[in-house]
C-alpha atoms as a PDB file:
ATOM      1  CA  UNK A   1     -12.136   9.034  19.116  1.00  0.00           C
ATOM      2  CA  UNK A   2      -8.730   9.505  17.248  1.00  0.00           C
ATOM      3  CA  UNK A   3      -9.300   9.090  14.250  1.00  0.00           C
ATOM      4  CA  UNK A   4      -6.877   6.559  12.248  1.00  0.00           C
ATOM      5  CA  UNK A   5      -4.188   7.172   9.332  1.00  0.00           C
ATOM      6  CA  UNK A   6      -3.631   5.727   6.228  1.00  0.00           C
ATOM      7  CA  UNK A   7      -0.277   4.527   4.949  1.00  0.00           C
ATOM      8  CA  UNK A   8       0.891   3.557   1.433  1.00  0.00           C
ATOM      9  CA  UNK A   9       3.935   1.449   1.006  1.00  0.00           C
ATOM     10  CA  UNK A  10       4.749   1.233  -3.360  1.00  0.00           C
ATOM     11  CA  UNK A  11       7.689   0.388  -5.064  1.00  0.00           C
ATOM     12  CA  UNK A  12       9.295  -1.830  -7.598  1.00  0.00           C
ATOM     13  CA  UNK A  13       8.986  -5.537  -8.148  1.00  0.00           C
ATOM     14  CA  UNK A  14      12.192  -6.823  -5.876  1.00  0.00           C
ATOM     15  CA  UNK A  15      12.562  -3.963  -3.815  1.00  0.00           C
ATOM     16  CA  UNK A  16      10.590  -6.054  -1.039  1.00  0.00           C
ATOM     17  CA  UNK A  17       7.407  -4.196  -0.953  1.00  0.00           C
ATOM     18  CA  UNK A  18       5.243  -7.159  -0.052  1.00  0.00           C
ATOM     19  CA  UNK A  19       8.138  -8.534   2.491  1.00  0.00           C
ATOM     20  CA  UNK A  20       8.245  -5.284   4.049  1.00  0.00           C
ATOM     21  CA  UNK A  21       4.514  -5.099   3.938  1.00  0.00           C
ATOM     22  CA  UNK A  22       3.875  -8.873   5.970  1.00  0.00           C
ATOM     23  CA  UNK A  23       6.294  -7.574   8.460  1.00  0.00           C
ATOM     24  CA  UNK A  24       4.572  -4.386   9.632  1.00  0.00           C
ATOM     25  CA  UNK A  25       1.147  -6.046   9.879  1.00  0.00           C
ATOM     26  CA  UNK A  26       2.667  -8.677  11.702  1.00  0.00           C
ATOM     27  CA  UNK A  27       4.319  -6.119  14.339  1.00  0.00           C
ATOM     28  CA  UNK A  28       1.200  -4.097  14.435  1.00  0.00           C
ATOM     29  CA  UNK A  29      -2.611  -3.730  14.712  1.00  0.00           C
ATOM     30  CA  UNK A  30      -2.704  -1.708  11.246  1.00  0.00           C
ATOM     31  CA  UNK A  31      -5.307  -3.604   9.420  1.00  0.00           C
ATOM     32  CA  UNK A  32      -4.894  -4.591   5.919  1.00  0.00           C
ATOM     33  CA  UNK A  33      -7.229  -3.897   2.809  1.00  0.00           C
ATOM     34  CA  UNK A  34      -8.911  -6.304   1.175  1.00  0.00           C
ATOM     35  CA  UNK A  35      -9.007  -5.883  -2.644  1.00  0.00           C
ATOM     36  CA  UNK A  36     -12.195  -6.704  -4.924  1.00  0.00           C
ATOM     37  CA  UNK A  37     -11.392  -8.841  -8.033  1.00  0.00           C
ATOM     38  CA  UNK A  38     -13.354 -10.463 -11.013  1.00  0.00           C
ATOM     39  CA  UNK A  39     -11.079 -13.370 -10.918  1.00  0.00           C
ATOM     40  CA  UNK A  40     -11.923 -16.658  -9.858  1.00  0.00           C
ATOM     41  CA  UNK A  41     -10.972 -17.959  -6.210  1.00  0.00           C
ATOM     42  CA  UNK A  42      -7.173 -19.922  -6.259  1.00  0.00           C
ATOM     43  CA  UNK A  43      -7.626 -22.977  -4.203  1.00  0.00           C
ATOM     44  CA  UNK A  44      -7.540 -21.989  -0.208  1.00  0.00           C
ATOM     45  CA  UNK A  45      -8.467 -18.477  -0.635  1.00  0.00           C
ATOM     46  CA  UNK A  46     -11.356 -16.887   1.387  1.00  0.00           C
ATOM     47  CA  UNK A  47     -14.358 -14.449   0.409  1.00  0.00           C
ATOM     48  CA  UNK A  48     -13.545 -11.631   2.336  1.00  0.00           C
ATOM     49  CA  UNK A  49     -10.329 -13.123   3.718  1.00  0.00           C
ATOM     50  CA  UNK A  50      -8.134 -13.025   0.641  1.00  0.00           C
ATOM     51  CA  UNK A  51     -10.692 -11.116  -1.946  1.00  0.00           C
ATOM     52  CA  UNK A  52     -14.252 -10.370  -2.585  1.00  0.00           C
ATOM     53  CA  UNK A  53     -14.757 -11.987  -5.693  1.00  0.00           C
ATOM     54  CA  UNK A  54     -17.623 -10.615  -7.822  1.00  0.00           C
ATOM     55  CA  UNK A  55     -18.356 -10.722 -11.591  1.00  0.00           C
ATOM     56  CA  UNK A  56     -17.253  -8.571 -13.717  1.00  0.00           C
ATOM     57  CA  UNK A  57     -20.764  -7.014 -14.066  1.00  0.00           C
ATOM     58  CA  UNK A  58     -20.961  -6.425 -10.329  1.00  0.00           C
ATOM     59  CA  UNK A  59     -17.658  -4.621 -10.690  1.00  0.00           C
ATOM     60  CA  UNK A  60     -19.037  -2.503 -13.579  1.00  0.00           C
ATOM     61  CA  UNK A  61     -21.496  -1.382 -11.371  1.00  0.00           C
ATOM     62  CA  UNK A  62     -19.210  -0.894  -8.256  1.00  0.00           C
ATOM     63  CA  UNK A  63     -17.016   1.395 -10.272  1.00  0.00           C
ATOM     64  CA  UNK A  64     -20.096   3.620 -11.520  1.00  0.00           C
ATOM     65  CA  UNK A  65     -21.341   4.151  -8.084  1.00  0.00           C
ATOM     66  CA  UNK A  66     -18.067   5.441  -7.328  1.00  0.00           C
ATOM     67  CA  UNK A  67     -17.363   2.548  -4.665  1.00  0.00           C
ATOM     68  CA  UNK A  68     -13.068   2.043  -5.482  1.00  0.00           C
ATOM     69  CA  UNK A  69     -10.194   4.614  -4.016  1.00  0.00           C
ATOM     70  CA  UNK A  70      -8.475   3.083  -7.219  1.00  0.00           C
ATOM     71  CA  UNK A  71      -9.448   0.424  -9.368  1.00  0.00           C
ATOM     72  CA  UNK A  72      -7.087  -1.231 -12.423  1.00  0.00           C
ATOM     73  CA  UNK A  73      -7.211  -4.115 -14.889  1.00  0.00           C
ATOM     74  CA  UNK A  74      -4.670  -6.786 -14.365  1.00  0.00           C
ATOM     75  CA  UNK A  75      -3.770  -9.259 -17.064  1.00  0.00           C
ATOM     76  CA  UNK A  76      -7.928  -9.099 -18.132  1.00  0.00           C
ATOM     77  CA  UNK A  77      -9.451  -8.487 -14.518  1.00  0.00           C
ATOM     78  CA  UNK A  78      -9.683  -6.118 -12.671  1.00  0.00           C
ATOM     79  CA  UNK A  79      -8.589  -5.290  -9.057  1.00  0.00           C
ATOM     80  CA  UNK A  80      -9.963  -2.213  -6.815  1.00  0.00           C
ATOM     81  CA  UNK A  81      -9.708  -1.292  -3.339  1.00  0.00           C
ATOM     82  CA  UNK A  82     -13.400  -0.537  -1.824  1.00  0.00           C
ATOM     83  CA  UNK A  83     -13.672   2.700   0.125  1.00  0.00           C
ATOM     84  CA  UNK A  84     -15.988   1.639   2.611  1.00  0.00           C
ATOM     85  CA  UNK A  85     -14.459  -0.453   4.705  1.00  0.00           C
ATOM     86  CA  UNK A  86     -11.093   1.829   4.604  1.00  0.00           C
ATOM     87  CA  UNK A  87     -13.060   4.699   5.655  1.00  0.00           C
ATOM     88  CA  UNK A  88     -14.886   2.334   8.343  1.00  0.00           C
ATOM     89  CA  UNK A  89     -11.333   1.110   9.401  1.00  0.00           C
ATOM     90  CA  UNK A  90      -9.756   4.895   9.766  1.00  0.00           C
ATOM     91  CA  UNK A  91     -13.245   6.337  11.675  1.00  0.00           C
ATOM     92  CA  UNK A  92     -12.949   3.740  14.186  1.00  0.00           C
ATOM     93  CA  UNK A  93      -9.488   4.800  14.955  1.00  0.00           C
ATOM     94  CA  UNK A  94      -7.787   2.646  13.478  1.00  0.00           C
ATOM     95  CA  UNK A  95      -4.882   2.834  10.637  1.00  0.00           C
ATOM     96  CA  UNK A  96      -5.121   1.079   7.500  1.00  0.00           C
ATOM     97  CA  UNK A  97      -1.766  -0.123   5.304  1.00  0.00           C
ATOM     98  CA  UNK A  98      -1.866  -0.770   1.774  1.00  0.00           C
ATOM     99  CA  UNK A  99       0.663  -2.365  -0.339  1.00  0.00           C
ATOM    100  CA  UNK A 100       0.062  -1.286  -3.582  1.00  0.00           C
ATOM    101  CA  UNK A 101       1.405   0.097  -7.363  1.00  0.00           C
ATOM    102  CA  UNK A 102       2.301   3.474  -8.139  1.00  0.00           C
ATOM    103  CA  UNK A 103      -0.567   3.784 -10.194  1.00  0.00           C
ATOM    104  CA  UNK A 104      -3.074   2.741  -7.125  1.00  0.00           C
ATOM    105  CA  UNK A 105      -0.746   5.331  -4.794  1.00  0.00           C
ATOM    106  CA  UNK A 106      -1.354   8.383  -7.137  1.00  0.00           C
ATOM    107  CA  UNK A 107      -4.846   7.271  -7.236  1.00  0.00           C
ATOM    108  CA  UNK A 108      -5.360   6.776  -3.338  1.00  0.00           C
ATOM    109  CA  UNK A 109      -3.303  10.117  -2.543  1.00  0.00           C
ATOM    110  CA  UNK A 110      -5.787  11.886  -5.290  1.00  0.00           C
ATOM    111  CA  UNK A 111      -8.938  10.635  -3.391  1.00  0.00           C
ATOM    112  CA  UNK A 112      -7.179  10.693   0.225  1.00  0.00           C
ATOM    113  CA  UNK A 113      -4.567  13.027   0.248  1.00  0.00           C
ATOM    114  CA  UNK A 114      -3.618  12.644   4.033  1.00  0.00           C
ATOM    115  CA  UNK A 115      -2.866   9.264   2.851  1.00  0.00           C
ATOM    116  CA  UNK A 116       0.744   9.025   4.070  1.00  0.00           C
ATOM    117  CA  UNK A 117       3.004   7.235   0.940  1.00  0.00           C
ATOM    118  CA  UNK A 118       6.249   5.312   1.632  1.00  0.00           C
ATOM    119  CA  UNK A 119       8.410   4.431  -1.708  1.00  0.00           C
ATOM    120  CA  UNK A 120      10.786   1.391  -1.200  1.00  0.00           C
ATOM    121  CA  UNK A 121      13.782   0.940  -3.425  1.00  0.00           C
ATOM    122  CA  UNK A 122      17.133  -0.224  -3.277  1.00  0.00           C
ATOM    123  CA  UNK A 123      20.390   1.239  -2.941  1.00  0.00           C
ATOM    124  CA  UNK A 124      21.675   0.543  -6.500  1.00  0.00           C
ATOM    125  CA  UNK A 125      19.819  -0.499  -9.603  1.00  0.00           C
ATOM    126  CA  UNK A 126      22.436  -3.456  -9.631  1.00  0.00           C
ATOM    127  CA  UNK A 127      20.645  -4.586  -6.420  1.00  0.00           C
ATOM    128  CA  UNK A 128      17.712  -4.665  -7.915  1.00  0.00           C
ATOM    129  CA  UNK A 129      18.628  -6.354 -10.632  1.00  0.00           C
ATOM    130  CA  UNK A 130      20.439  -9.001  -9.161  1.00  0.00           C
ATOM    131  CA  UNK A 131      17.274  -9.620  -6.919  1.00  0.00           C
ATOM    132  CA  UNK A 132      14.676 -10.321  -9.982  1.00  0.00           C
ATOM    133  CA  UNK A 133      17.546 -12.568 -11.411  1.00  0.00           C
ATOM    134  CA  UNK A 134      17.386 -14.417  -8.174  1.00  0.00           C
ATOM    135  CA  UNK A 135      13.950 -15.202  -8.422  1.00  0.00           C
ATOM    136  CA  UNK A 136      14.904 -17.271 -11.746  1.00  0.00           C
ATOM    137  CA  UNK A 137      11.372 -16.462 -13.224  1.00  0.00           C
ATOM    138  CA  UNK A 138      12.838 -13.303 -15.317  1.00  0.00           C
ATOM    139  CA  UNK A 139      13.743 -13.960 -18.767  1.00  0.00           C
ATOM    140  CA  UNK A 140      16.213 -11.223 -20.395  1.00  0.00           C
ATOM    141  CA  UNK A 141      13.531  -9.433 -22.124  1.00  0.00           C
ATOM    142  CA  UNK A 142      10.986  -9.792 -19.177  1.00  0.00           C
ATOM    143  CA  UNK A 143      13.880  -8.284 -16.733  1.00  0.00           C
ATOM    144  CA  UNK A 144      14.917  -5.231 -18.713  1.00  0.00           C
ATOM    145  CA  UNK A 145      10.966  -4.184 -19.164  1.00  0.00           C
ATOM    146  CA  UNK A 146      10.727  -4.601 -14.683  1.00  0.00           C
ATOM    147  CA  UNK A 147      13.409  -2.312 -14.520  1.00  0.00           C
ATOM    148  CA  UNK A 148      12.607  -0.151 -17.268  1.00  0.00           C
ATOM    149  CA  UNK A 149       9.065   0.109 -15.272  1.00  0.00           C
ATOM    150  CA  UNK A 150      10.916   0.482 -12.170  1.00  0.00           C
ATOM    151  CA  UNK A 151      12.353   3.799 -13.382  1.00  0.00           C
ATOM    152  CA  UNK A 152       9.442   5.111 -14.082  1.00  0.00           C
ATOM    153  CA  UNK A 153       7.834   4.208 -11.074  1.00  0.00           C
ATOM    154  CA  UNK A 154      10.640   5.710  -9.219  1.00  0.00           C
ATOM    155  CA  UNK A 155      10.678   8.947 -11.382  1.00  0.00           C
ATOM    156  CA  UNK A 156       7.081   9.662  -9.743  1.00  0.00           C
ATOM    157  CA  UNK A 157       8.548  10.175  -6.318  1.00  0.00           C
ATOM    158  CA  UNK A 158       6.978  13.455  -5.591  1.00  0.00           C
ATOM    159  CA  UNK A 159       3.904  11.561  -5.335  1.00  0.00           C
ATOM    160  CA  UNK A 160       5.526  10.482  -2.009  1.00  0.00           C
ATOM    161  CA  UNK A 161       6.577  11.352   1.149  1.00  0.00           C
ATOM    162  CA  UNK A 162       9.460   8.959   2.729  1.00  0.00           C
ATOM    163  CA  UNK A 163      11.821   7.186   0.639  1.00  0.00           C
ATOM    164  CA  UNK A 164      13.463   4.020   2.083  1.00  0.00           C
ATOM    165  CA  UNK A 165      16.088   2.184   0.847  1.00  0.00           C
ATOM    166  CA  UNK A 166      15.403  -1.591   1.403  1.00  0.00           C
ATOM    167  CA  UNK A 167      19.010  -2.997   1.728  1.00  0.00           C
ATOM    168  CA  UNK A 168      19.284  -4.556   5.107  1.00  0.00           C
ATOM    169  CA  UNK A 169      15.820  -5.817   5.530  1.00  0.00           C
ATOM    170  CA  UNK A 170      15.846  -5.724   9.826  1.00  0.00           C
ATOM    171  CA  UNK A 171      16.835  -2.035   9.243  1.00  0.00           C
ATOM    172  CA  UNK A 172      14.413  -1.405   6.478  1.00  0.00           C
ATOM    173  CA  UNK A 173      11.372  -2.797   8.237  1.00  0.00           C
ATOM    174  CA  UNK A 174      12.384  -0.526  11.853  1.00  0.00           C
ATOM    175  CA  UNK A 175      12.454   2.295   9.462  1.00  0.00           C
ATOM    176  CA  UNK A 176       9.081   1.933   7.699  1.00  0.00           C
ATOM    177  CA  UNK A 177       7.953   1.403  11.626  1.00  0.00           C
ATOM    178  CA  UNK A 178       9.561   4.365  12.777  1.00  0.00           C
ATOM    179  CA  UNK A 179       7.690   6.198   9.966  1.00  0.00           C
ATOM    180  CA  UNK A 180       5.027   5.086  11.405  1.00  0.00           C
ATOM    181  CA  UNK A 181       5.268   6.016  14.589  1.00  0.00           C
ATOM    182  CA  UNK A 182       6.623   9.629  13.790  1.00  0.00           C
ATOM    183  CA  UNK A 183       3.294  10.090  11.601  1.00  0.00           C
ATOM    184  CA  UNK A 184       1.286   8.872  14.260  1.00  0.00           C
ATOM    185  CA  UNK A 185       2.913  11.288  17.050  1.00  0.00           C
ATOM    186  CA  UNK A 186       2.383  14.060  14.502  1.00  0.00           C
ATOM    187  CA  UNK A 187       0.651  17.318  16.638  1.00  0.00           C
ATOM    188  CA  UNK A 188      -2.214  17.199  13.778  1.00  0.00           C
ATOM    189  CA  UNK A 189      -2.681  13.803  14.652  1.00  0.00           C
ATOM    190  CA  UNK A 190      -3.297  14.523  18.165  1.00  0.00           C
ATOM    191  CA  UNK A 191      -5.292  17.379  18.732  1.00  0.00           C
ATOM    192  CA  UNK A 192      -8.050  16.407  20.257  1.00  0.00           C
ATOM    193  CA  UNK A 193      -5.845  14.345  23.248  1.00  0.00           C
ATOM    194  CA  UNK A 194      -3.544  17.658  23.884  1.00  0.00           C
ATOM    195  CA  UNK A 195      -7.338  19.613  24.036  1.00  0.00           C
ATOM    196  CA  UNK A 196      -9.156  16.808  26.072  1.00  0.00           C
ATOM    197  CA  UNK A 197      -5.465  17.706  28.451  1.00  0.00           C
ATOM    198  CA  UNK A 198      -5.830  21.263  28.250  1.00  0.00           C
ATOM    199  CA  UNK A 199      -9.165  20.754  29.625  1.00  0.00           C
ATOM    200  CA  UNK A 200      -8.945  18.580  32.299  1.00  0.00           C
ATOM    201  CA  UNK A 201      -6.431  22.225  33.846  1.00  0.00           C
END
């Protein structure tokens, strides 16, 4: 059986990660991964659907027995991405897509480094500004220290390997896809069909 690939898409806050990221599920069968937190369920969200939700003791223990691909604390809880179903997901065959921090990229990339990593930014910083203004939830201070973070974050671009520049949103979501697709088409991606075809001659 093929076995599946694993795709990172990071960026800013406002550079439409998460946008970007509903889109591609929604035009594919890439399955999503479902994050562990010590929070406490919002109304309408589902164990195993939204989160598993565990204590924080459970998650003390998850973390010793080495069960995250990244793990972080998030305004006093903590989030982490459990390896076993991802590596479940990518034996079966299929590919998994996270949308995630820089932080939880570098981390993934360190512990899967065929993970494949997609940075989304926009053309201008201006751009970016103007869309965290447009969410009128940014006070002054609060905006300059997202795009203050989102220099940093952009500064670790090595980390990655595409860059796209989220300006038309139609045209940024075909080229995430077409990412996709090229990755997936990838001769050491496909060995084992070209050798099952060598074969059957």
């Amino acid at each position: 059986m093929h076995k599946g690939s694993l795709f990172i898409i990071s960026g800013p806050s406002g550079a439409g990660k998460g946008t970007i990221y509903n889109r591609v599920i929604a035009a594919t069968d890439m399955k999503k991964s479902i994050s562990v937190t010590t929070r406490k369920p919002r109304p309408g969200e589902v164990e195993g659907v939204h989160y598993y939700f565990r204590t924080e003791e459970q998650y003390q223990q998850m973390i010793a027995a080495g069960e995250f691909l990244e793990t972080a604390e998030v305004h006093q809880n903590y989030y982490g991405t459990p390896k076993a179903p991802v590596f479940e997901y990518l034996e079966n065959g299929h590919d998994v897509l996270f949308d995630i921090d820089v932080n939880g990229a570098k981390s993934i990339k360190k512990k899967y480094p065929d993970a494949v990593g997609i940075f989304l930014m926009t053309p201008t910083w201006e751009i970016l500004e103007q869309r965290l203004r447009d969410r009128n939830t940014e006070t002054e201070s609060s905006l300059k220290i997202r795009l203050s973070a989102a220099r940093r974050e952009l500064s670790q671009y090595p980390l990655f390997d595409y860059i796209v520049f989220n300006d038309v949103l139609d045209v940024a979501v075909h080229e995430v896809l077409s990412i996709i697709a090229a990755e997936k088409r990838k001769i050491k991606n496909n060995i084992s069909a070209i050798k099952k075809l060598l074969e059957e001659n």
